[in-house]
C-alpha atoms as a PDB file:
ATOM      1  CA  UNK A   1       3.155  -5.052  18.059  1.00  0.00           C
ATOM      2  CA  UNK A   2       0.263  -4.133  15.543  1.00  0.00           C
ATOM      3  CA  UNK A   3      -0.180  -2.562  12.234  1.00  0.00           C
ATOM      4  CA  UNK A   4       0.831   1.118  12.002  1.00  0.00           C
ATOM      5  CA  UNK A   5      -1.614   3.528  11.477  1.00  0.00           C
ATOM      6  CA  UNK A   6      -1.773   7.093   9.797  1.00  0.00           C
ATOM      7  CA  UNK A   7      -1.310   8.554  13.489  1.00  0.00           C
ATOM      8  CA  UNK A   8       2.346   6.818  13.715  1.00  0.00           C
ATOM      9  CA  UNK A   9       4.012   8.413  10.883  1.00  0.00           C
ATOM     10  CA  UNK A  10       5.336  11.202  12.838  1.00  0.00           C
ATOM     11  CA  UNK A  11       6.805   9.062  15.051  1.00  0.00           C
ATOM     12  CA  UNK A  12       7.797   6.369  12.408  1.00  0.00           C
ATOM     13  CA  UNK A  13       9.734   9.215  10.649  1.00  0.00           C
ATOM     14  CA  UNK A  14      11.196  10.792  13.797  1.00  0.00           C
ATOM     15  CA  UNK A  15      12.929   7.280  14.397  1.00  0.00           C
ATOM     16  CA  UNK A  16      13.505   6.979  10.938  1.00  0.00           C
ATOM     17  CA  UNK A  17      15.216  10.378  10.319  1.00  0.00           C
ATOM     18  CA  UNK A  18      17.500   9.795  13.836  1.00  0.00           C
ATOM     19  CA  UNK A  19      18.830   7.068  12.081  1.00  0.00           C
ATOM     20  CA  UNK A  20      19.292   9.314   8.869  1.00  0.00           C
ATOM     21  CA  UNK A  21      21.579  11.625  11.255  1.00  0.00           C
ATOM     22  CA  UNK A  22      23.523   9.082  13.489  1.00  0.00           C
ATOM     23  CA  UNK A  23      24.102   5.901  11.779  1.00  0.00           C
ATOM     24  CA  UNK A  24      25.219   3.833   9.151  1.00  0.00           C
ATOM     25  CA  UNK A  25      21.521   2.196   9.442  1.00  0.00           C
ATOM     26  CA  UNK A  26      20.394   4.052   6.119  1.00  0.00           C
ATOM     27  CA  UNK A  27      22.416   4.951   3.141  1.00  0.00           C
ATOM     28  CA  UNK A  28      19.839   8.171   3.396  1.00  0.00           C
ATOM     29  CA  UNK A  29      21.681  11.178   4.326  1.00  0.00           C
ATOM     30  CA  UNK A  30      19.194  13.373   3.792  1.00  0.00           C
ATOM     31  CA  UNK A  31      16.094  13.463   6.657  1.00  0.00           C
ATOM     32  CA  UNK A  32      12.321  12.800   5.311  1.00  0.00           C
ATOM     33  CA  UNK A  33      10.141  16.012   5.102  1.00  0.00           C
ATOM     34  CA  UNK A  34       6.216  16.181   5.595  1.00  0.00           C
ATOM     35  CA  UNK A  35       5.560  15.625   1.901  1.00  0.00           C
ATOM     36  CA  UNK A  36       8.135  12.584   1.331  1.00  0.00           C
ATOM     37  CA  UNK A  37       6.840  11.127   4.550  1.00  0.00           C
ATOM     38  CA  UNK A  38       3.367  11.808   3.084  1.00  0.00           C
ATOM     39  CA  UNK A  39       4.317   9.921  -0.211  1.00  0.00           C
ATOM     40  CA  UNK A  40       6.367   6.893   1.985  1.00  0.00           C
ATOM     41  CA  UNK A  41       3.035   6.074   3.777  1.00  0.00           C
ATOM     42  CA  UNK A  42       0.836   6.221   0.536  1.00  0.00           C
ATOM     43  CA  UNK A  43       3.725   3.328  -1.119  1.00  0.00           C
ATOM     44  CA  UNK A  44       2.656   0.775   0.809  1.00  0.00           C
ATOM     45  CA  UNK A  45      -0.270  -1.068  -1.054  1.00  0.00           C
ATOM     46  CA  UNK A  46      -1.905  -4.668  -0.757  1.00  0.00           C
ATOM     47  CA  UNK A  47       1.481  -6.900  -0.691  1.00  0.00           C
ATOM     48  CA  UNK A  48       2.974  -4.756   1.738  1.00  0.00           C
ATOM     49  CA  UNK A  49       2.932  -4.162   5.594  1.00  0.00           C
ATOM     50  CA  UNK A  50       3.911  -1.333   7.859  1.00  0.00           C
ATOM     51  CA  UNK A  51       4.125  -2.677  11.897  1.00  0.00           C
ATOM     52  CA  UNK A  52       4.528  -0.796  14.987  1.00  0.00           C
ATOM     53  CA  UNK A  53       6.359  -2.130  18.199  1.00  0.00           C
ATOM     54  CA  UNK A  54       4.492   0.453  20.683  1.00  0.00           C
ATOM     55  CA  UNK A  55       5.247   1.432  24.649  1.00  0.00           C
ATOM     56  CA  UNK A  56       2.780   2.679  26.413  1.00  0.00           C
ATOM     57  CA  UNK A  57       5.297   4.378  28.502  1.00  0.00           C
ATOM     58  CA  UNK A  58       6.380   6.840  25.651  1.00  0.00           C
ATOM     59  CA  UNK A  59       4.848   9.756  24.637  1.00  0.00           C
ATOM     60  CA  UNK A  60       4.053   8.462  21.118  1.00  0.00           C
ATOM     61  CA  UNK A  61       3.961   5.152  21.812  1.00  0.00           C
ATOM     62  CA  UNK A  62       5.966   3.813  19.033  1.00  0.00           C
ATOM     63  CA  UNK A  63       9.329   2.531  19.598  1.00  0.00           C
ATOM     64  CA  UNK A  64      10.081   1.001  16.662  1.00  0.00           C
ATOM     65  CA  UNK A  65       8.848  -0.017  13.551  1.00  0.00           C
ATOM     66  CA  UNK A  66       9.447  -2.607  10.317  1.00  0.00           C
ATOM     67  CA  UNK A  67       8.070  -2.538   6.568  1.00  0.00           C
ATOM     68  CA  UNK A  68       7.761  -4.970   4.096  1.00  0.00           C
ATOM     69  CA  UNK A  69       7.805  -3.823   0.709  1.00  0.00           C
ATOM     70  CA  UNK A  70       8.063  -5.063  -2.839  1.00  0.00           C
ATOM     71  CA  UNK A  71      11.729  -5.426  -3.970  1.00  0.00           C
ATOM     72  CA  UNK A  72      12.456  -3.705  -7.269  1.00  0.00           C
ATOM     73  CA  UNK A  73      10.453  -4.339  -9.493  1.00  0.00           C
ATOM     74  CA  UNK A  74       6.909  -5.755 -10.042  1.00  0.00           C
ATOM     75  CA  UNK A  75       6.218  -9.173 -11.131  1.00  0.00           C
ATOM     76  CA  UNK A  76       8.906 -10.177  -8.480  1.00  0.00           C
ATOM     77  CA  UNK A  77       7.955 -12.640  -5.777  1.00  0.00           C
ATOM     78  CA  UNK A  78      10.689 -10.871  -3.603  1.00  0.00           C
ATOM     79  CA  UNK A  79       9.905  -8.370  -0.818  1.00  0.00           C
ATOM     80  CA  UNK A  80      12.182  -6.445   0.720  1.00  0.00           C
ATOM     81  CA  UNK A  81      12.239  -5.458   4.975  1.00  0.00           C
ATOM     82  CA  UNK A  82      13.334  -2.451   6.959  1.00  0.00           C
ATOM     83  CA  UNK A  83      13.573  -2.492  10.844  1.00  0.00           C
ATOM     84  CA  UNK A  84      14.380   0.433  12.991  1.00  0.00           C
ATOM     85  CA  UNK A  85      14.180   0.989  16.953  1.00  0.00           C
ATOM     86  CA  UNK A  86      14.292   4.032  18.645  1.00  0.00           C
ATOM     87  CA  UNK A  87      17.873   4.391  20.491  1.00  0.00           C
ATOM     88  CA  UNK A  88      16.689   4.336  23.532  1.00  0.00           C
ATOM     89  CA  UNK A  89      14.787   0.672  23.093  1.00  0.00           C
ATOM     90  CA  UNK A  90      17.479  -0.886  21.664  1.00  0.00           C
ATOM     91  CA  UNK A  91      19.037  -3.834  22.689  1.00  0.00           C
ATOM     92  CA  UNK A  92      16.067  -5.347  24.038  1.00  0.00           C
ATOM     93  CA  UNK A  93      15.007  -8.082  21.110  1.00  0.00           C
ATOM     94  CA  UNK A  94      12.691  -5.460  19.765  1.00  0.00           C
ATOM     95  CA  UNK A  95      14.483  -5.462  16.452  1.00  0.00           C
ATOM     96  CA  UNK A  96      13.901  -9.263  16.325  1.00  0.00           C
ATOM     97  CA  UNK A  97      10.473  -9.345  17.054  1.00  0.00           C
ATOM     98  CA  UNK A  98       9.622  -7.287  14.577  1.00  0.00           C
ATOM     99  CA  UNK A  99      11.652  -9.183  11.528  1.00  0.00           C
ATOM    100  CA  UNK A 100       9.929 -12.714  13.191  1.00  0.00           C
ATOM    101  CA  UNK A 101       6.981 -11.024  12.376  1.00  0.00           C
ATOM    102  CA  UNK A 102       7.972  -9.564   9.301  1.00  0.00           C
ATOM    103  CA  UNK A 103       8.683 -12.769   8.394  1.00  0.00           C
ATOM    104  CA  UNK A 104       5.555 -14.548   8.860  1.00  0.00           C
ATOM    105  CA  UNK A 105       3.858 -11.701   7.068  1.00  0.00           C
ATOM    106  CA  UNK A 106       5.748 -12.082   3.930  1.00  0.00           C
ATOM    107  CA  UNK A 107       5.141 -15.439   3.700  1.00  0.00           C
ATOM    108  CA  UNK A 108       1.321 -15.071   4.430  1.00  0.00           C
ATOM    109  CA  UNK A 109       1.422 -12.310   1.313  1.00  0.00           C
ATOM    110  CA  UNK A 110       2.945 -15.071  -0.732  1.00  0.00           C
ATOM    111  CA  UNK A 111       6.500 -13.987  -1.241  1.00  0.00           C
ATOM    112  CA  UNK A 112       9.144 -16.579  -1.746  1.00  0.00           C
ATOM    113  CA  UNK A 113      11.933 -14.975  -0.617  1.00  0.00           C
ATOM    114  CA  UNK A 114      12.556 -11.622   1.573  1.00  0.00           C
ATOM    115  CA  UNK A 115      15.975  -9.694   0.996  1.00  0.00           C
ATOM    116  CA  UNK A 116      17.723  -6.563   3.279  1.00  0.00           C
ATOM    117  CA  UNK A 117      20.409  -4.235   1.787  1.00  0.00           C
ATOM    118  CA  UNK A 118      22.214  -3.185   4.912  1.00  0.00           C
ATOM    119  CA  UNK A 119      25.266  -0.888   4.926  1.00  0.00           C
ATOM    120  CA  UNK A 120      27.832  -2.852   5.598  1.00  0.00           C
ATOM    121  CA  UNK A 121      29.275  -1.097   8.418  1.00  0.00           C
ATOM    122  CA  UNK A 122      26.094  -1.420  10.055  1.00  0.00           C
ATOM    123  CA  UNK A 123      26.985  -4.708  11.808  1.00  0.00           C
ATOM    124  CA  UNK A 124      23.966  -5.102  14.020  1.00  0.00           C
ATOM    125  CA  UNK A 125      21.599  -4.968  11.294  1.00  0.00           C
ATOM    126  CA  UNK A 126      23.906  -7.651   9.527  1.00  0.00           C
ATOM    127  CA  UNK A 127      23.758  -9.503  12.593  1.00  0.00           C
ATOM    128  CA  UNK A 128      20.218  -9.504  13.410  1.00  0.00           C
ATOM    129  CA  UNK A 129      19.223 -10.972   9.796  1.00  0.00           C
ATOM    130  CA  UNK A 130      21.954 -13.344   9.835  1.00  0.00           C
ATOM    131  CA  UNK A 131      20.486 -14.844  13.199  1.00  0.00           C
ATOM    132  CA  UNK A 132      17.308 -15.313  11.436  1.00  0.00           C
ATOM    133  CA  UNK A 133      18.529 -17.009   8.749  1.00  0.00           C
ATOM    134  CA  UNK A 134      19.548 -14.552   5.724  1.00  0.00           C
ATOM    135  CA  UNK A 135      22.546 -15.247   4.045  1.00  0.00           C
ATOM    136  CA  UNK A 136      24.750 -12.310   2.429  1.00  0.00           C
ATOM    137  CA  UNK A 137      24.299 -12.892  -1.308  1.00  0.00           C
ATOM    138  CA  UNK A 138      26.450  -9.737  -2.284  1.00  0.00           C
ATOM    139  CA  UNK A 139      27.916  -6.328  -2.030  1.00  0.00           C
ATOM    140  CA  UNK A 140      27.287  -3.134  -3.556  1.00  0.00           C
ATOM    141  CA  UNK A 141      30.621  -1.443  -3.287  1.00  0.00           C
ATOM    142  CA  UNK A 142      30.801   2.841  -2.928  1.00  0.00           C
ATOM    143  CA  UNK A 143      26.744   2.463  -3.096  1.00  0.00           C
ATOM    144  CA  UNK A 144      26.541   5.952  -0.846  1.00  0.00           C
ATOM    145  CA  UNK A 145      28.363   9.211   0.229  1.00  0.00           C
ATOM    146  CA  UNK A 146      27.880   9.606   3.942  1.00  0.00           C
ATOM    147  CA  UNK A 147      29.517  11.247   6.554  1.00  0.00           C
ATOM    148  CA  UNK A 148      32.099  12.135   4.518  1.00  0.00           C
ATOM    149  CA  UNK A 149      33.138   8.442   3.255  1.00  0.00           C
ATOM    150  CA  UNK A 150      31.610   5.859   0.682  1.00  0.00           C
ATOM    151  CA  UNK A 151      29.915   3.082   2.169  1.00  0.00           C
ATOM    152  CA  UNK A 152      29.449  -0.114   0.500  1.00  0.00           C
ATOM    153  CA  UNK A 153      26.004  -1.856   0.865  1.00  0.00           C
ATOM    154  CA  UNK A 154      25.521  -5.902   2.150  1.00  0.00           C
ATOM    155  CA  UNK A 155      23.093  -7.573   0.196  1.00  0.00           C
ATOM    156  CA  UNK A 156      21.151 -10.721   2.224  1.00  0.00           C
ATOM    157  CA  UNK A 157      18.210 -12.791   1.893  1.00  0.00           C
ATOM    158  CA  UNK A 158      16.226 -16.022   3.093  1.00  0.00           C
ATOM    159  CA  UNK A 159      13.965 -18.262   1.161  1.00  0.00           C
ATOM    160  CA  UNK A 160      10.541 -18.401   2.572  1.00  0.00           C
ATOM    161  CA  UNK A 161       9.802 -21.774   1.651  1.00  0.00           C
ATOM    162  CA  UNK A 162      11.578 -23.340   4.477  1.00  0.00           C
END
């Protein structure tokens, strides 16, 4: 695992965008292009962190990856974390190692408390925060049109203090 780099965001995007196409792991329905990706990448500032779970075995190395970014609004002490693994890594605690980490880096930024919206169908995302200690807090009901249905959108977070 390591920070990403400018040289991953093809690959961070191609994992992201699968995900866009196959699964209830983004409300997204539409894939990223060159210039969104462009813009994604440029978000990420001083209180926020991009990592890279990386195979040497693949042909772009990256196999996954996690953000941390501030929630909403700023002046919030809240950050908020992503986590996607390519398909065919999946299953192997790679999703967990990167929200440990994510963890530890939001804490080390000074943020109090780190939130996910997950779509609610999307029960191993619920159930890899929940076995790290968020907490659902809320739903967002009919948040997104996808695949032909409305999806509703699980809100949870942990305190960082702990």
């Amino acid at each position: 695992m390591r920070a990403a780099t400018h040289d991953d965001l093809r690959a961070i995007v191609g994992i992201y965008n699968w995900a866009v196409n196959q699964t209830f792991a983004t409300i997204d329905s539409e894939p990223l292009d060159t210039e969104e990706a462009a813009q994604w990448w440029e978000a990420h500032g001083k209180r926020s962190k991009l990592l890279v779970a990386t195979d040497e075995s693949v042909e772009s190395g990256v196999i996954g990856w996690a953000r941390l970014l501030p929630w909403n609004q700023r002046g919030f002490d809240v950050v908020e974390d992503l986590v996607y693994v390519d398909p065919v890594h999946q299953g192997r605690g790679i999703g967990k190692a990167l929200l440990m980490e994510l963890i530890n880096e939001a804490r080390g930024l000074g943020y109090r408390t780190i939130v996910a919206t997950i779509a609610t169908d999307n029960r191993h995302g619920l159930q890899l925060h929940t076995s790290l200690g968020f907490e659902p807090v809320g739903t967002i009901r009919n948040a997104a049109h996808k695949f032909d249905r409305w999806m509703d959108i699980t809100l949870v977070q942990r305190s960082l203090e702990d």
